[in-house]
PDB file of N, CA and C in Angstrom:
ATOM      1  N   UNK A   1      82.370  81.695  58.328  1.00  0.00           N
ATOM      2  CA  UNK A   1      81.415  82.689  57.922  1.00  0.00           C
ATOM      3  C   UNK A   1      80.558  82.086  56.811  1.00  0.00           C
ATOM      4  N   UNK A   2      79.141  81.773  57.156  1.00  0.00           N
ATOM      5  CA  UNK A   2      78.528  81.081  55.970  1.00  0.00           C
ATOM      6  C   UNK A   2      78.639  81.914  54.758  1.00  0.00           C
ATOM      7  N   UNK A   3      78.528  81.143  53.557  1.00  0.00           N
ATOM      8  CA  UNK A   3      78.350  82.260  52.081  1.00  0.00           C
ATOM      9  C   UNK A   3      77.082  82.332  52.119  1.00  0.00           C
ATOM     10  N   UNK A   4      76.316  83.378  51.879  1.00  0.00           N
ATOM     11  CA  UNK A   4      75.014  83.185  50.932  1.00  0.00           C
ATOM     12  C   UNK A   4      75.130  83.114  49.583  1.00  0.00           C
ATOM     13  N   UNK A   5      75.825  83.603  48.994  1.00  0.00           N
ATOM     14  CA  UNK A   5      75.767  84.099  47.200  1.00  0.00           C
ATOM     15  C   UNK A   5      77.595  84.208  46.806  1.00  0.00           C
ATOM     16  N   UNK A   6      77.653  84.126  45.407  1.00  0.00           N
ATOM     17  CA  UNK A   6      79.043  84.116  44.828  1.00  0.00           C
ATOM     18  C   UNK A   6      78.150  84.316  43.725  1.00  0.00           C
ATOM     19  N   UNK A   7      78.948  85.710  43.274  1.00  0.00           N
ATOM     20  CA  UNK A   7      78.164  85.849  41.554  1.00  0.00           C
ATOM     21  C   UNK A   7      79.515  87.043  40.685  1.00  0.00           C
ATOM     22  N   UNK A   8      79.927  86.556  40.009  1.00  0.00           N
ATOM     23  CA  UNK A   8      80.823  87.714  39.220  1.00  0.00           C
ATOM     24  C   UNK A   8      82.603  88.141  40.095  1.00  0.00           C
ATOM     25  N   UNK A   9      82.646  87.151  40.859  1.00  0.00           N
ATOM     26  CA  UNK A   9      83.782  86.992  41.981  1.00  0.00           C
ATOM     27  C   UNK A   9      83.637  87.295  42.866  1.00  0.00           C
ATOM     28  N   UNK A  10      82.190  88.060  43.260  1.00  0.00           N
ATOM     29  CA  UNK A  10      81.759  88.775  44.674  1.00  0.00           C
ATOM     30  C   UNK A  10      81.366  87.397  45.240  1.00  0.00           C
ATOM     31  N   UNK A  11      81.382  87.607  46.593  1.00  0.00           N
ATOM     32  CA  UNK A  11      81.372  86.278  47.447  1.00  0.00           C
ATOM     33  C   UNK A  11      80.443  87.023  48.430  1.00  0.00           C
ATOM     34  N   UNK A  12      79.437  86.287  49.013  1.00  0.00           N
ATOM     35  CA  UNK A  12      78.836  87.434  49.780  1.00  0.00           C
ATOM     36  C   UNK A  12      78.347  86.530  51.289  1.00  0.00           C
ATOM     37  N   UNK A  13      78.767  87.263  52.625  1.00  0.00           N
ATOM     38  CA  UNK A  13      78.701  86.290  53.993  1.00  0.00           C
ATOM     39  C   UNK A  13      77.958  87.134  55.114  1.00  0.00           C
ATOM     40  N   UNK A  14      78.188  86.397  56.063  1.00  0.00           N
ATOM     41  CA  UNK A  14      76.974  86.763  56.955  1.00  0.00           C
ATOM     42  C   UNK A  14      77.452  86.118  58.095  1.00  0.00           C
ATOM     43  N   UNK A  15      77.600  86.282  59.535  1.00  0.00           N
ATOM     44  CA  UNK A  15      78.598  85.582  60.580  1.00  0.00           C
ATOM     45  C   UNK A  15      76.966  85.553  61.570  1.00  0.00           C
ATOM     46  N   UNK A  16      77.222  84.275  62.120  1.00  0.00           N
ATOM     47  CA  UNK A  16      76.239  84.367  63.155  1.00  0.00           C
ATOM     48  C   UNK A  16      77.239  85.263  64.513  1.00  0.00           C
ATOM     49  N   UNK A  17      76.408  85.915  65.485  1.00  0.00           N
ATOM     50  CA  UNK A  17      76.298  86.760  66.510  1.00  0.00           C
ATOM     51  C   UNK A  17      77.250  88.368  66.328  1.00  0.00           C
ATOM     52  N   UNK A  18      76.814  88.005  64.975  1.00  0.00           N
ATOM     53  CA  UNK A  18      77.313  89.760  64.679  1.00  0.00           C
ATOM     54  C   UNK A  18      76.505  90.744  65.586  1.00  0.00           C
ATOM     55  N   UNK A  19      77.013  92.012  64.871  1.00  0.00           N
ATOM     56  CA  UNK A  19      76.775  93.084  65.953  1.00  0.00           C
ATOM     57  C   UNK A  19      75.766  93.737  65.159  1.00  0.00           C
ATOM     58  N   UNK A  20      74.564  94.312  65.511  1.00  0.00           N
ATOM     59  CA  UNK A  20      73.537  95.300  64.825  1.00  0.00           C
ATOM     60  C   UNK A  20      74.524  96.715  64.428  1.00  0.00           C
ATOM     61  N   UNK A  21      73.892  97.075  63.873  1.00  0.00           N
ATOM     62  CA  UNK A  21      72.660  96.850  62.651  1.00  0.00           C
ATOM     63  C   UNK A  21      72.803  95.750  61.992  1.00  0.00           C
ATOM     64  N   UNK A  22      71.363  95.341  61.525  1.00  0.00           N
ATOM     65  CA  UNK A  22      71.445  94.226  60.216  1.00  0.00           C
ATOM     66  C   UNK A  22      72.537  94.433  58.797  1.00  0.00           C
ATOM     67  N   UNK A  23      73.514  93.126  58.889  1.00  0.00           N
ATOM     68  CA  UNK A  23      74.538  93.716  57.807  1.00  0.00           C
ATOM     69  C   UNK A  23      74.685  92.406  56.951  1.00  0.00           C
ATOM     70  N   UNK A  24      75.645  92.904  55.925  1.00  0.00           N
ATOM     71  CA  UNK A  24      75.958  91.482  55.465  1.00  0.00           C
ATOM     72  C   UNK A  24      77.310  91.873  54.917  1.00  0.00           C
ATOM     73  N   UNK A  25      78.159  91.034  54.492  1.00  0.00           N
ATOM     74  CA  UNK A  25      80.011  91.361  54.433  1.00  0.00           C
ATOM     75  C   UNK A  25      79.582  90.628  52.616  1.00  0.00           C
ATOM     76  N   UNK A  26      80.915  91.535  52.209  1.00  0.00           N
ATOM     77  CA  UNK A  26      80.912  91.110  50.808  1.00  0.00           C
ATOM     78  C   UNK A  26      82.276  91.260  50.389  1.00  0.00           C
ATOM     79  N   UNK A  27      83.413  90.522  49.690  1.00  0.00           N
ATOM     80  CA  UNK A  27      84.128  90.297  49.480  1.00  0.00           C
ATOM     81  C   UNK A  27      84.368  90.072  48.105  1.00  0.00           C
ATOM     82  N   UNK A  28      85.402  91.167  47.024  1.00  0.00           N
ATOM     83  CA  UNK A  28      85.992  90.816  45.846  1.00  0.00           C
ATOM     84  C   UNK A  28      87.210  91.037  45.689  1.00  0.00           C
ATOM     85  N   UNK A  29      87.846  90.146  45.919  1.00  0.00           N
ATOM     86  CA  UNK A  29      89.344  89.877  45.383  1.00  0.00           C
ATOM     87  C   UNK A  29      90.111  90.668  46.793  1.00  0.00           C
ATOM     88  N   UNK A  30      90.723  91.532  46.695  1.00  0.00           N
ATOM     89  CA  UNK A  30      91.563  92.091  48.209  1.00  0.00           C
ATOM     90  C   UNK A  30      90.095  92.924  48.955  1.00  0.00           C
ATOM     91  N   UNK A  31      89.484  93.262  48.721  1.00  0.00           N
ATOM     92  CA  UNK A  31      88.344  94.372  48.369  1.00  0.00           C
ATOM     93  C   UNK A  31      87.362  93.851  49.529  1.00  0.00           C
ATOM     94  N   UNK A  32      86.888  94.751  50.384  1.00  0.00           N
ATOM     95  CA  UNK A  32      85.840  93.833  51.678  1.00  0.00           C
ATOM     96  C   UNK A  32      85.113  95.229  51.833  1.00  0.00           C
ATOM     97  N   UNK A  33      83.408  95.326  51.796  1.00  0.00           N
ATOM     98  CA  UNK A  33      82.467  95.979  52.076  1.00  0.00           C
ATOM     99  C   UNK A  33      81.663  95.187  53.158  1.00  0.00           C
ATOM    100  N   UNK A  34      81.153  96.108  54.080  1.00  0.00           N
ATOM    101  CA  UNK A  34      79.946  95.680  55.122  1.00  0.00           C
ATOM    102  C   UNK A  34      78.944  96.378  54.441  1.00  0.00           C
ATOM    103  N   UNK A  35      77.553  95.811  54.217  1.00  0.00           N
ATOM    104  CA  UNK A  35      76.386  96.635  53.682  1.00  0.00           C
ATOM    105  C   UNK A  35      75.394  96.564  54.779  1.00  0.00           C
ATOM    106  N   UNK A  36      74.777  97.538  54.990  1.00  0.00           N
ATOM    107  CA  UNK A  36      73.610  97.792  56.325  1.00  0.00           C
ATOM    108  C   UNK A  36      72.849  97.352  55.551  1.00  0.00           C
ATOM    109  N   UNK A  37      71.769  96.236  56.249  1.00  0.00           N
ATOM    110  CA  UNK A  37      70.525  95.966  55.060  1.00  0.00           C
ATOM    111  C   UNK A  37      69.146  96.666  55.046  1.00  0.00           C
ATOM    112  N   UNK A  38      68.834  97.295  56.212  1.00  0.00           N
ATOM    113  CA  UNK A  38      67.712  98.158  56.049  1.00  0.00           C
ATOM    114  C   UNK A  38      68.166  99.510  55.043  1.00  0.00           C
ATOM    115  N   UNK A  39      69.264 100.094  55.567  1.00  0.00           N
ATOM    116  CA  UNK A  39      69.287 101.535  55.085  1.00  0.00           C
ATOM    117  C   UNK A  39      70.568 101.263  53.642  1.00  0.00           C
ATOM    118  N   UNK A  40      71.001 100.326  53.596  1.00  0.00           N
ATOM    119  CA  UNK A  40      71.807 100.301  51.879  1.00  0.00           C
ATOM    120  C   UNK A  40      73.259 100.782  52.274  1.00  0.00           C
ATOM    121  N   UNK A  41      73.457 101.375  53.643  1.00  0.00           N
ATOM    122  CA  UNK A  41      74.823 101.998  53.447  1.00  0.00           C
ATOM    123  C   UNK A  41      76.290 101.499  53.304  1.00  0.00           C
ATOM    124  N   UNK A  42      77.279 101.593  52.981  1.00  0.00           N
ATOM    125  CA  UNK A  42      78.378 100.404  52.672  1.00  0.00           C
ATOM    126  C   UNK A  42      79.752 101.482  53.540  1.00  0.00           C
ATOM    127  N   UNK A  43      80.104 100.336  53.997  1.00  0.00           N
ATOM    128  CA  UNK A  43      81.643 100.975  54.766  1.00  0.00           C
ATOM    129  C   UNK A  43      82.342  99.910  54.385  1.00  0.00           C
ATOM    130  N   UNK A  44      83.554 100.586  53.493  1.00  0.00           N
ATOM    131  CA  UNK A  44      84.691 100.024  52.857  1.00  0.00           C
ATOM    132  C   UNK A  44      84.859 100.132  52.069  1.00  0.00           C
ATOM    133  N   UNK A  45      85.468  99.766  50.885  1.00  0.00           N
ATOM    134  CA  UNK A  45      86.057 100.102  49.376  1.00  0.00           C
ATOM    135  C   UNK A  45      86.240  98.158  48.419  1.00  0.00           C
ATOM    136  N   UNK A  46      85.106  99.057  47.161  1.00  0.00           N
ATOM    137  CA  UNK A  46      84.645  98.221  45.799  1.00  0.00           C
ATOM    138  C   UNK A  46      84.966  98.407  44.972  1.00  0.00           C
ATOM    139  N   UNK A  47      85.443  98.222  43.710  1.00  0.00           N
ATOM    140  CA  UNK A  47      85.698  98.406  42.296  1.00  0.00           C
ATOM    141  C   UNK A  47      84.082  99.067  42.076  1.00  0.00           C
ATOM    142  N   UNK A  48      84.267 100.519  41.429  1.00  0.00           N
ATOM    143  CA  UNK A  48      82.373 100.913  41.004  1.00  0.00           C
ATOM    144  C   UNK A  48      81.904  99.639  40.085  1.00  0.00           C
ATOM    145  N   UNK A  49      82.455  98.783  39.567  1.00  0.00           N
ATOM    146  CA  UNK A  49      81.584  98.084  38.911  1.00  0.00           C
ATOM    147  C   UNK A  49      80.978  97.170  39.796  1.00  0.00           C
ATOM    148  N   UNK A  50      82.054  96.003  40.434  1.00  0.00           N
ATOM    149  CA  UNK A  50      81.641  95.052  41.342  1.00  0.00           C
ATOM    150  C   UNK A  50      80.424  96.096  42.300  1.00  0.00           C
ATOM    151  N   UNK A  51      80.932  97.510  42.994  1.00  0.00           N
ATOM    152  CA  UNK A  51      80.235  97.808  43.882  1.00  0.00           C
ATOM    153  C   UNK A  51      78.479  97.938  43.357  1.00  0.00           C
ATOM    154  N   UNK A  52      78.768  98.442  41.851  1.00  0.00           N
ATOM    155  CA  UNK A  52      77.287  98.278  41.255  1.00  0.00           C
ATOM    156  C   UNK A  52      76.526  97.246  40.970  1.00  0.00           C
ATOM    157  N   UNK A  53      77.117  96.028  40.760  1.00  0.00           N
ATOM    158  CA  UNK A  53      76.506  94.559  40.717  1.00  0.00           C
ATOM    159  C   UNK A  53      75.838  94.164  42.673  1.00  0.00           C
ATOM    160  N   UNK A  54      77.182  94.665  43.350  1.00  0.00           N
ATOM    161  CA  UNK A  54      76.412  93.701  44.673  1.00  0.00           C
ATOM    162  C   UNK A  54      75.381  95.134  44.759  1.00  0.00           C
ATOM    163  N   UNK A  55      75.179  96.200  44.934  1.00  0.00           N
ATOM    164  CA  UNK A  55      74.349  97.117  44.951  1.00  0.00           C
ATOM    165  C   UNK A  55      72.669  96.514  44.433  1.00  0.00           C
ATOM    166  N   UNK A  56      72.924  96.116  42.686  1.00  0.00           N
ATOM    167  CA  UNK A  56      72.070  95.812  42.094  1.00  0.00           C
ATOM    168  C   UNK A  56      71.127  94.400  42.827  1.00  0.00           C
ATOM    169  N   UNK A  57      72.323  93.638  43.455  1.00  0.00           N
ATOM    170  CA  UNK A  57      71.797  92.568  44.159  1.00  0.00           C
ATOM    171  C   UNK A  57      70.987  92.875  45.285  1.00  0.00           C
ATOM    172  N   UNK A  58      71.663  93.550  45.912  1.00  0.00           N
ATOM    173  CA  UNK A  58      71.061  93.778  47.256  1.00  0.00           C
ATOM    174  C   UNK A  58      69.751  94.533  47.205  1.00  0.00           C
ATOM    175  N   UNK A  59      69.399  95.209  45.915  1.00  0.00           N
ATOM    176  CA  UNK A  59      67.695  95.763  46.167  1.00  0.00           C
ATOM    177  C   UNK A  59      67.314  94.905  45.774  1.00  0.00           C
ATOM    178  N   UNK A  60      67.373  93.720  45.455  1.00  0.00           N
ATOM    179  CA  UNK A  60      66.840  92.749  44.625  1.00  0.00           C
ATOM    180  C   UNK A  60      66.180  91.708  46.005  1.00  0.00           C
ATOM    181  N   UNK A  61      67.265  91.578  47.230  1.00  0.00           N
ATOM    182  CA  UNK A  61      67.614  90.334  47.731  1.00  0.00           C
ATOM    183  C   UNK A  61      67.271  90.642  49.251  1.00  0.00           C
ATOM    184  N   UNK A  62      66.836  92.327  49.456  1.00  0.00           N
ATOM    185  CA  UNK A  62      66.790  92.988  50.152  1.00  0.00           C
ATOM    186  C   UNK A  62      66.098  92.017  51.396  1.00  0.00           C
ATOM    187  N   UNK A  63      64.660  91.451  50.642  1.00  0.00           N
ATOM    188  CA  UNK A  63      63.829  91.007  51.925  1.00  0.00           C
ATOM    189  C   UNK A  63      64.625  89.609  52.374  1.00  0.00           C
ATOM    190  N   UNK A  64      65.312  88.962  51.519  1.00  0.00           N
ATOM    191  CA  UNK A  64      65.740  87.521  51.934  1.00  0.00           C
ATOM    192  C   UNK A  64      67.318  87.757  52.688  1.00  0.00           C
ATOM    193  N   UNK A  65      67.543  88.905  52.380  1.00  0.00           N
ATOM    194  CA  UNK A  65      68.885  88.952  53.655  1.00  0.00           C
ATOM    195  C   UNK A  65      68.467  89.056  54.908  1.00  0.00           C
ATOM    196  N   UNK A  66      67.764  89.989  55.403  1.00  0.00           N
ATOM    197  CA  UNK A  66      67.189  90.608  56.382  1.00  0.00           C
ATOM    198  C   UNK A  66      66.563  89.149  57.308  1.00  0.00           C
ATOM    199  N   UNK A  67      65.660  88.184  56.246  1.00  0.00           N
ATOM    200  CA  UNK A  67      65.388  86.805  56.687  1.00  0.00           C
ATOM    201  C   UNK A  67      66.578  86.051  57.438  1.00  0.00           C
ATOM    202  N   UNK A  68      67.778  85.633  56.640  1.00  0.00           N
ATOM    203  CA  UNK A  68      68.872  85.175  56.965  1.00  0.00           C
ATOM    204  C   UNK A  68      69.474  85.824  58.201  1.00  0.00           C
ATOM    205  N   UNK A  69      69.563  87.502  58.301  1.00  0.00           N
ATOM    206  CA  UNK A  69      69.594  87.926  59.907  1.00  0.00           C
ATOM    207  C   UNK A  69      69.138  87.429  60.310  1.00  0.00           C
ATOM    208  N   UNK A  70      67.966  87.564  60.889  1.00  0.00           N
ATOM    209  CA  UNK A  70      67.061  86.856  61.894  1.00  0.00           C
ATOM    210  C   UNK A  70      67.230  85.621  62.120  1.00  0.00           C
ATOM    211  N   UNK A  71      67.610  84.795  61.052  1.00  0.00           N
ATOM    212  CA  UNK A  71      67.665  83.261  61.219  1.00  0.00           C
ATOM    213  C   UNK A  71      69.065  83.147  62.230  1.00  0.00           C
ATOM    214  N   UNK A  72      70.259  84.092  61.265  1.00  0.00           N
ATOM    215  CA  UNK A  72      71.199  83.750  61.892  1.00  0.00           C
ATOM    216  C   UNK A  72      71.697  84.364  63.771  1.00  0.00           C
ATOM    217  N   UNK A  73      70.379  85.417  64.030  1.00  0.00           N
ATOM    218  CA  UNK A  73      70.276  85.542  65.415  1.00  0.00           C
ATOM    219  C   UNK A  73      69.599  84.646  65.962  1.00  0.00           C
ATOM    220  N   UNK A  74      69.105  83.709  65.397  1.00  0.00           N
ATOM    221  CA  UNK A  74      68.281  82.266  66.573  1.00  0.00           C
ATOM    222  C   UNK A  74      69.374  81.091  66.134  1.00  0.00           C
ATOM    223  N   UNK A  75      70.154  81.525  65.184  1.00  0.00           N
ATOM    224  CA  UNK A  75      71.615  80.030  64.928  1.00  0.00           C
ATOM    225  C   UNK A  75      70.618  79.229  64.123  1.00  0.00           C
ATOM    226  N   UNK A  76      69.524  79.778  63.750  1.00  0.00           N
ATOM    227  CA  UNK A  76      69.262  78.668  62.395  1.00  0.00           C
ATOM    228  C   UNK A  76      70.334  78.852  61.309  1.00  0.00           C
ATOM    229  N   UNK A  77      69.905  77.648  60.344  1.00  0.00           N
ATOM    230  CA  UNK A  77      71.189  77.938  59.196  1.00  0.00           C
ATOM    231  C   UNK A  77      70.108  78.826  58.343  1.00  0.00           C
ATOM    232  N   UNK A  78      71.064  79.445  57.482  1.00  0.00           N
ATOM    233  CA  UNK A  78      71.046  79.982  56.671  1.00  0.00           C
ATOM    234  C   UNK A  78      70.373  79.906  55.295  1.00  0.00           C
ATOM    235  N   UNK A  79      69.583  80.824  54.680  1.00  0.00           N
ATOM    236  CA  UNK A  79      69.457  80.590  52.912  1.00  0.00           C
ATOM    237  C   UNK A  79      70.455  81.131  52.163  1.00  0.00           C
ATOM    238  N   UNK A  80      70.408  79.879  50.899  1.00  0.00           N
ATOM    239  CA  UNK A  80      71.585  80.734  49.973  1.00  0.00           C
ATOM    240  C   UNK A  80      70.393  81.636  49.462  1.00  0.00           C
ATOM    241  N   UNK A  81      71.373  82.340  48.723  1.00  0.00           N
ATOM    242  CA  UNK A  81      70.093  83.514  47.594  1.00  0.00           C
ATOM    243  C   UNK A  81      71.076  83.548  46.584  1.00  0.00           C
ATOM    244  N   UNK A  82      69.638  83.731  45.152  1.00  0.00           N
ATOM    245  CA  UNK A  82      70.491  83.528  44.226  1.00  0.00           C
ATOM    246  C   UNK A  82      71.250  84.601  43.410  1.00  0.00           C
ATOM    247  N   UNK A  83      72.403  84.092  42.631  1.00  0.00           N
ATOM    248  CA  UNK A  83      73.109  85.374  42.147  1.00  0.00           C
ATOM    249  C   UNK A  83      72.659  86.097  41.332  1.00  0.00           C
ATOM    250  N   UNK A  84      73.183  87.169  41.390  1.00  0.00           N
ATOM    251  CA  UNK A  84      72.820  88.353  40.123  1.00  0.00           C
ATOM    252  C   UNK A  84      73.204  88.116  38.838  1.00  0.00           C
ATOM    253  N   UNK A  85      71.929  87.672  38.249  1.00  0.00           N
ATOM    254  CA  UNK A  85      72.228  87.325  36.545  1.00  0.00           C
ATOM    255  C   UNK A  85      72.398  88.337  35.566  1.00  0.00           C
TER     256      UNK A  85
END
């Protein structure tokens, strides 16, 4: 599963021939969220803090994930993006 980002122990991935909607997987410590990237919605369970950092990321990073979909539906590689400072 490529990484895009690691920032604050969140690790954040992206699998080529996933299933729509546009998503991206995020991972802290036992802890695993899927985030929809058009509509923001999250299925699974975050610490509220971690969940507020990748949150904060993701309006941030919004247009360059959505890029990385697309790439990763033609099997191009991937961009990293950078972490939440």
């Amino acid at each position: 599963m490529p990484e895009l980002s690691r920032f604050l122990g969140i690790i954040i991935t992206m699998l080529y021939n996933d299933h729509s909607p546009p998503h991206f997987h995020a991972q802290y410590g036992d802890y695993k969220v899927i985030v929809e990237i058009l509509s923001g919605i999250v299925d699974g369970r975050f610490p509220k803090r971690a969940l507020h950092s990748l949150m904060e990321w993701y309006e941030i990073y919004k247009d360059n994930l959505l890029e990385d979909w697309n790439l990763a539906e033609r099997h191009e590689p991937l961009n990293k993006i950078p972490p939440l400072e």
